[in-house]
N, C-alpha and C. Protein backbone atom coordinates (compact mmCIF):
# COMPACT_ATOMS: atom_id res chain seq x y z
N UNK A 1 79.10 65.28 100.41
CA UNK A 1 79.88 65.13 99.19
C UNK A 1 80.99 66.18 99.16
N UNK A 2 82.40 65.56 99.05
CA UNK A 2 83.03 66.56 98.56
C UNK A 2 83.10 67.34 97.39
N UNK A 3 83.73 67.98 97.14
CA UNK A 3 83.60 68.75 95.68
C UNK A 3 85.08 68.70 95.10
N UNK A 4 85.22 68.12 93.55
CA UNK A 4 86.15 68.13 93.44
C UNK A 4 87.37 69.12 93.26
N UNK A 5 88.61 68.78 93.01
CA UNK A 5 89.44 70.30 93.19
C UNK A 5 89.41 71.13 91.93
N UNK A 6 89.17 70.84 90.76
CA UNK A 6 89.37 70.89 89.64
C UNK A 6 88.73 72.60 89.81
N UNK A 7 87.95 72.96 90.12
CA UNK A 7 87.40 74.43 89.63
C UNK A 7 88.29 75.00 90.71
N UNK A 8 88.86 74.58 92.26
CA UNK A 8 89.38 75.48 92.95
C UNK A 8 90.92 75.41 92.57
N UNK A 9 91.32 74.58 92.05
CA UNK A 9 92.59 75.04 91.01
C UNK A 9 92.57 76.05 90.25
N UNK A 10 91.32 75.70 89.34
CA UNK A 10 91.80 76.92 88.40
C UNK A 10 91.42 78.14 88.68
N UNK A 11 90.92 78.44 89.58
CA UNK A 11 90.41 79.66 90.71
C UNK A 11 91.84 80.54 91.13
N UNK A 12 92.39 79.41 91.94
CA UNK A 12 93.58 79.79 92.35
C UNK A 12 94.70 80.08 91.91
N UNK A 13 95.22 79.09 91.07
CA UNK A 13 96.20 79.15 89.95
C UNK A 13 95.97 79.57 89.16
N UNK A 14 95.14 79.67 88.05
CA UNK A 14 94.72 80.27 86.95
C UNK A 14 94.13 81.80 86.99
N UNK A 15 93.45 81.70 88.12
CA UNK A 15 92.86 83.11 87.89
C UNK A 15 93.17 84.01 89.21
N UNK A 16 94.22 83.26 89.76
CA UNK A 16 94.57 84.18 91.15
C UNK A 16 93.31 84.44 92.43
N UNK A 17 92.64 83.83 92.06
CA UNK A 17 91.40 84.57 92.89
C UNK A 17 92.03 83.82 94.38
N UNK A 18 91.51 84.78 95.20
CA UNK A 18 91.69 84.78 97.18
C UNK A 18 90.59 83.28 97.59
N UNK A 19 90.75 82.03 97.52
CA UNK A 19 89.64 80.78 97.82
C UNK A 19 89.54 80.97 99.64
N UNK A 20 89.94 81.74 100.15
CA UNK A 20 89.49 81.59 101.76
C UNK A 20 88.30 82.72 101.66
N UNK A 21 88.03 83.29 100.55
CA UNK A 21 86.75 83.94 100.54
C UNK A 21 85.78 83.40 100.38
N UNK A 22 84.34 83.36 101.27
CA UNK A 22 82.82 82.82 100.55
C UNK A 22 82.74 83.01 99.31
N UNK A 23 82.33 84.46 99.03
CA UNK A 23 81.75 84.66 97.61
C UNK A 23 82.60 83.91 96.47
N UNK A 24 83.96 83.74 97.11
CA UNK A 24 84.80 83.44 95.54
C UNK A 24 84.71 81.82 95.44
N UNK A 25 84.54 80.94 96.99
CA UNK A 25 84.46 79.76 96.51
C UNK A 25 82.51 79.37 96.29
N UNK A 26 81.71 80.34 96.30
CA UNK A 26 80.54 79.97 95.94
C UNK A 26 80.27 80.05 94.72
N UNK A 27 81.11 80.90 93.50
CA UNK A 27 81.71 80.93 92.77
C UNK A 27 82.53 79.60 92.18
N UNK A 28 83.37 79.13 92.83
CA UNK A 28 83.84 78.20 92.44
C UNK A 28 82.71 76.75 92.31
N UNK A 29 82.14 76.55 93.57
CA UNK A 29 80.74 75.59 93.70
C UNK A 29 79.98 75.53 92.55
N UNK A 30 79.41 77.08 92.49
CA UNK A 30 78.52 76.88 91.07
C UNK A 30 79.56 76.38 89.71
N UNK A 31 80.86 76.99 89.69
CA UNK A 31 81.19 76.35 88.46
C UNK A 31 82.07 75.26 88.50
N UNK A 32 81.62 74.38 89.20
CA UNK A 32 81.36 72.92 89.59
C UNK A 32 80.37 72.35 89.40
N UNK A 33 79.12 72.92 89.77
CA UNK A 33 77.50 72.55 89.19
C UNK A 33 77.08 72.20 90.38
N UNK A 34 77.92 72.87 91.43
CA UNK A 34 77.40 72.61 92.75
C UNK A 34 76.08 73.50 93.32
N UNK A 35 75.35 73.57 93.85
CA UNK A 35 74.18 74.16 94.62
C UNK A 35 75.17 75.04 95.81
N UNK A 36 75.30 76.04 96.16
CA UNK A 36 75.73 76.91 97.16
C UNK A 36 75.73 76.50 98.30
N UNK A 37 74.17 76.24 99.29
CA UNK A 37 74.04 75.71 99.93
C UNK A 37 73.99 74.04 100.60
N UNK A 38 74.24 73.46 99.60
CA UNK A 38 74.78 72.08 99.48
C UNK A 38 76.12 72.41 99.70
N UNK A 39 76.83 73.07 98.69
CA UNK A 39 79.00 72.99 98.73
C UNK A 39 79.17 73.13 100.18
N UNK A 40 78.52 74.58 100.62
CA UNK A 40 78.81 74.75 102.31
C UNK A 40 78.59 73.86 103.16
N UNK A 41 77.69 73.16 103.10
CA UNK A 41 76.94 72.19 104.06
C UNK A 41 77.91 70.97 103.86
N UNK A 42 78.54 70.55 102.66
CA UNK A 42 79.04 69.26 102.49
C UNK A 42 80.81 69.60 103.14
N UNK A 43 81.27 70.90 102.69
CA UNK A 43 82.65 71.05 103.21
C UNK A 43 82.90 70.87 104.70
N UNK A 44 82.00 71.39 105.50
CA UNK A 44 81.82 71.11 106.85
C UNK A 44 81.25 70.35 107.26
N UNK A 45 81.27 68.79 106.73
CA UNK A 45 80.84 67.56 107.07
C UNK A 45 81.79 66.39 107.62
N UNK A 46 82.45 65.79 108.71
CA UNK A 46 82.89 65.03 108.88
C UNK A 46 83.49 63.81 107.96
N UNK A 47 83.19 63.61 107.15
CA UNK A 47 83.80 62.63 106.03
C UNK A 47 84.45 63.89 105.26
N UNK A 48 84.20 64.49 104.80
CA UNK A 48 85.00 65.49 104.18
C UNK A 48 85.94 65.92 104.95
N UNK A 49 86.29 66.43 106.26
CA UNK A 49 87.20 66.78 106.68
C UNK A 49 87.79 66.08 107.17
N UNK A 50 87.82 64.10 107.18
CA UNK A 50 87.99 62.97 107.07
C UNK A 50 88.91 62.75 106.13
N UNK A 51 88.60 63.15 104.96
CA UNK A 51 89.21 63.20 103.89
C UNK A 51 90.45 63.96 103.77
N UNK A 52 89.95 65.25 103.66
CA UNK A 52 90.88 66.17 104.07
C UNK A 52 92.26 65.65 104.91
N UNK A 53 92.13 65.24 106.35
CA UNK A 53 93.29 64.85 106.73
C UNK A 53 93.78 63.79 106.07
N UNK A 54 92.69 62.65 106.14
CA UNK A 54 93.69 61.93 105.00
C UNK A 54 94.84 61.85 103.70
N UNK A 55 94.02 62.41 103.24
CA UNK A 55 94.96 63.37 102.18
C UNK A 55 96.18 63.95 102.49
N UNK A 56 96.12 64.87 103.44
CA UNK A 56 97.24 65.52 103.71
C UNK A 56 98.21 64.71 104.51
N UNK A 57 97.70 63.82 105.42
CA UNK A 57 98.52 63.03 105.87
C UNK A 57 98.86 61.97 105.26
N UNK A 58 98.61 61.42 103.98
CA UNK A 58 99.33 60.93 103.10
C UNK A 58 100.42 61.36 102.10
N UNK A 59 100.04 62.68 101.93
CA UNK A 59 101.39 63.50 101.40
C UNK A 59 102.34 63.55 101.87
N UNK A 60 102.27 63.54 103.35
CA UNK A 60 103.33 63.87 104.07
C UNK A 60 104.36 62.87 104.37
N UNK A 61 103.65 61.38 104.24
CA UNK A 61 104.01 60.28 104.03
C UNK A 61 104.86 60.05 102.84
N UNK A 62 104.15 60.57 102.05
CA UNK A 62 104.58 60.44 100.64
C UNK A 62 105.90 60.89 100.36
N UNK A 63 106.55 62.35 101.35
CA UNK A 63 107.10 63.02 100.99
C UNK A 63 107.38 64.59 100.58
N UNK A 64 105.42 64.41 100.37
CA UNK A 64 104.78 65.97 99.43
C UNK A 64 105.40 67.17 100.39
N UNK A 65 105.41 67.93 100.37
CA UNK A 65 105.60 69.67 101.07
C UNK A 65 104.64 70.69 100.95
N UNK A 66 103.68 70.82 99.65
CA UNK A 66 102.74 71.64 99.29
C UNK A 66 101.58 71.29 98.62
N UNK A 67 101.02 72.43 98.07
CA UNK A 67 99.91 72.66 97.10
C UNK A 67 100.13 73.10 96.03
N UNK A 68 99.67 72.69 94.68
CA UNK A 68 99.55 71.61 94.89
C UNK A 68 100.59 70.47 93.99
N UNK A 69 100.59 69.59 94.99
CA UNK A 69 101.55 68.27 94.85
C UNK A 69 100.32 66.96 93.90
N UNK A 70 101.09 66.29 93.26
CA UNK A 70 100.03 65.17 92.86
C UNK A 70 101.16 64.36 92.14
N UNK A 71 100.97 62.93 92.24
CA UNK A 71 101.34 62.05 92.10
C UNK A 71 100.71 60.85 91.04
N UNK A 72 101.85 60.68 90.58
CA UNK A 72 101.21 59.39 89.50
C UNK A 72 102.34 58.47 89.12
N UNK A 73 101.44 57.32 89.77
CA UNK A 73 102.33 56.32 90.50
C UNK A 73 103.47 56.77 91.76
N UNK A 74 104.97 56.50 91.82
CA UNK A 74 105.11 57.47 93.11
C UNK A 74 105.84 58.05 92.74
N UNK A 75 105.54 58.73 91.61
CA UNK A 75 106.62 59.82 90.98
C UNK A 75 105.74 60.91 91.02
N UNK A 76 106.30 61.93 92.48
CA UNK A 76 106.12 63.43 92.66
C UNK A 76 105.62 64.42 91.95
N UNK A 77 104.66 65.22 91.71
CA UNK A 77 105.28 66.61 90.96
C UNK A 77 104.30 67.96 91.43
N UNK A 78 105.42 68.65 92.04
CA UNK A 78 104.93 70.14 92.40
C UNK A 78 104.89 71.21 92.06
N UNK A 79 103.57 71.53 91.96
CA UNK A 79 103.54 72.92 91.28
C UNK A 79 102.76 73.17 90.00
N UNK A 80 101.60 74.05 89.68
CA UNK A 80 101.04 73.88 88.89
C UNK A 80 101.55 74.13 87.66
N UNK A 81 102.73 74.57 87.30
CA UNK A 81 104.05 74.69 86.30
C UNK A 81 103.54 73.26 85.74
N UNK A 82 103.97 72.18 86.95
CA UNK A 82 104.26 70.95 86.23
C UNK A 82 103.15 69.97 85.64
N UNK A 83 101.84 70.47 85.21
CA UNK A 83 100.68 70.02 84.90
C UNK A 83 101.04 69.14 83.74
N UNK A 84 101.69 69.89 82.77
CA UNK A 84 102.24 69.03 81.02
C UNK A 84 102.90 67.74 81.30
N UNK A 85 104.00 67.58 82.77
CA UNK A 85 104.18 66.56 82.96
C UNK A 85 103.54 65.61 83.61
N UNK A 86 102.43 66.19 83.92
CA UNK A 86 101.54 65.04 84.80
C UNK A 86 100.99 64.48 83.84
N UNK A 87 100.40 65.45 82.95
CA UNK A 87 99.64 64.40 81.55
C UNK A 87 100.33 63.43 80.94
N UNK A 88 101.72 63.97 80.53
CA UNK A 88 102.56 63.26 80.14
C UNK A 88 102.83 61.81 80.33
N UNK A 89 103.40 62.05 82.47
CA UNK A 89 103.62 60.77 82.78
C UNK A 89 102.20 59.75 82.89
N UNK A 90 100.81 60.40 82.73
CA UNK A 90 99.77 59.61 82.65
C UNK A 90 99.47 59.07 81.18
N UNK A 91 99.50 59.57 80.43
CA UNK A 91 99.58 58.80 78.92
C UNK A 91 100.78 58.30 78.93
N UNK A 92 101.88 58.18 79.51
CA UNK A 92 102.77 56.98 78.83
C UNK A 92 102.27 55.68 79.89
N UNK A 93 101.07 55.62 80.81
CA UNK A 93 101.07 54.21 81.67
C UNK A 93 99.80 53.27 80.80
């Protein structure tokens, strides 16, 4: 299982924390409601890092350049600045 991004966003962006550290993304796992030893075991699983490229090699397709980029419908937006407009352009569909 992957884990979703939602706690390692706000890890990163929000609270600055370093995510190429263990302790800080076991940290992040638990406040996900993840099990420690499950998050580790699932990040280094072949469908997950399956995913992973996928992902990224759809951005690139897309156009994207960074982290993080997200899209709704195929209108762009980078940068966690631009979060108000992501809600935005998702309540007006």
């Amino acid at each position: 299982m992957c884990p979703t991004p939602a706690a390692a966003f706000e890890a990163y962006w929000g609270d600055d924390r370093d995510i190429s550290k263990e302790d800080v993304l076991a940290d992040i796992a638990a406040k996900a409601g993840l099990e420690r030893q499950r998050f580790f075991a699932g990040i280094e699983t072949d469908a997950c890092k399956t995913k992973l490229r996928a992902n990224t090699d759809e951005l690139i397709a897309r156009g994207g350049f960074g982290s993080p980029t997200m899209f709704v419908g195929n209108e762009m937006f980078f940068g966690n600045d631009r979060l108000p407009l992501v809600r935005a352009a998702l309540e007006s569909q």
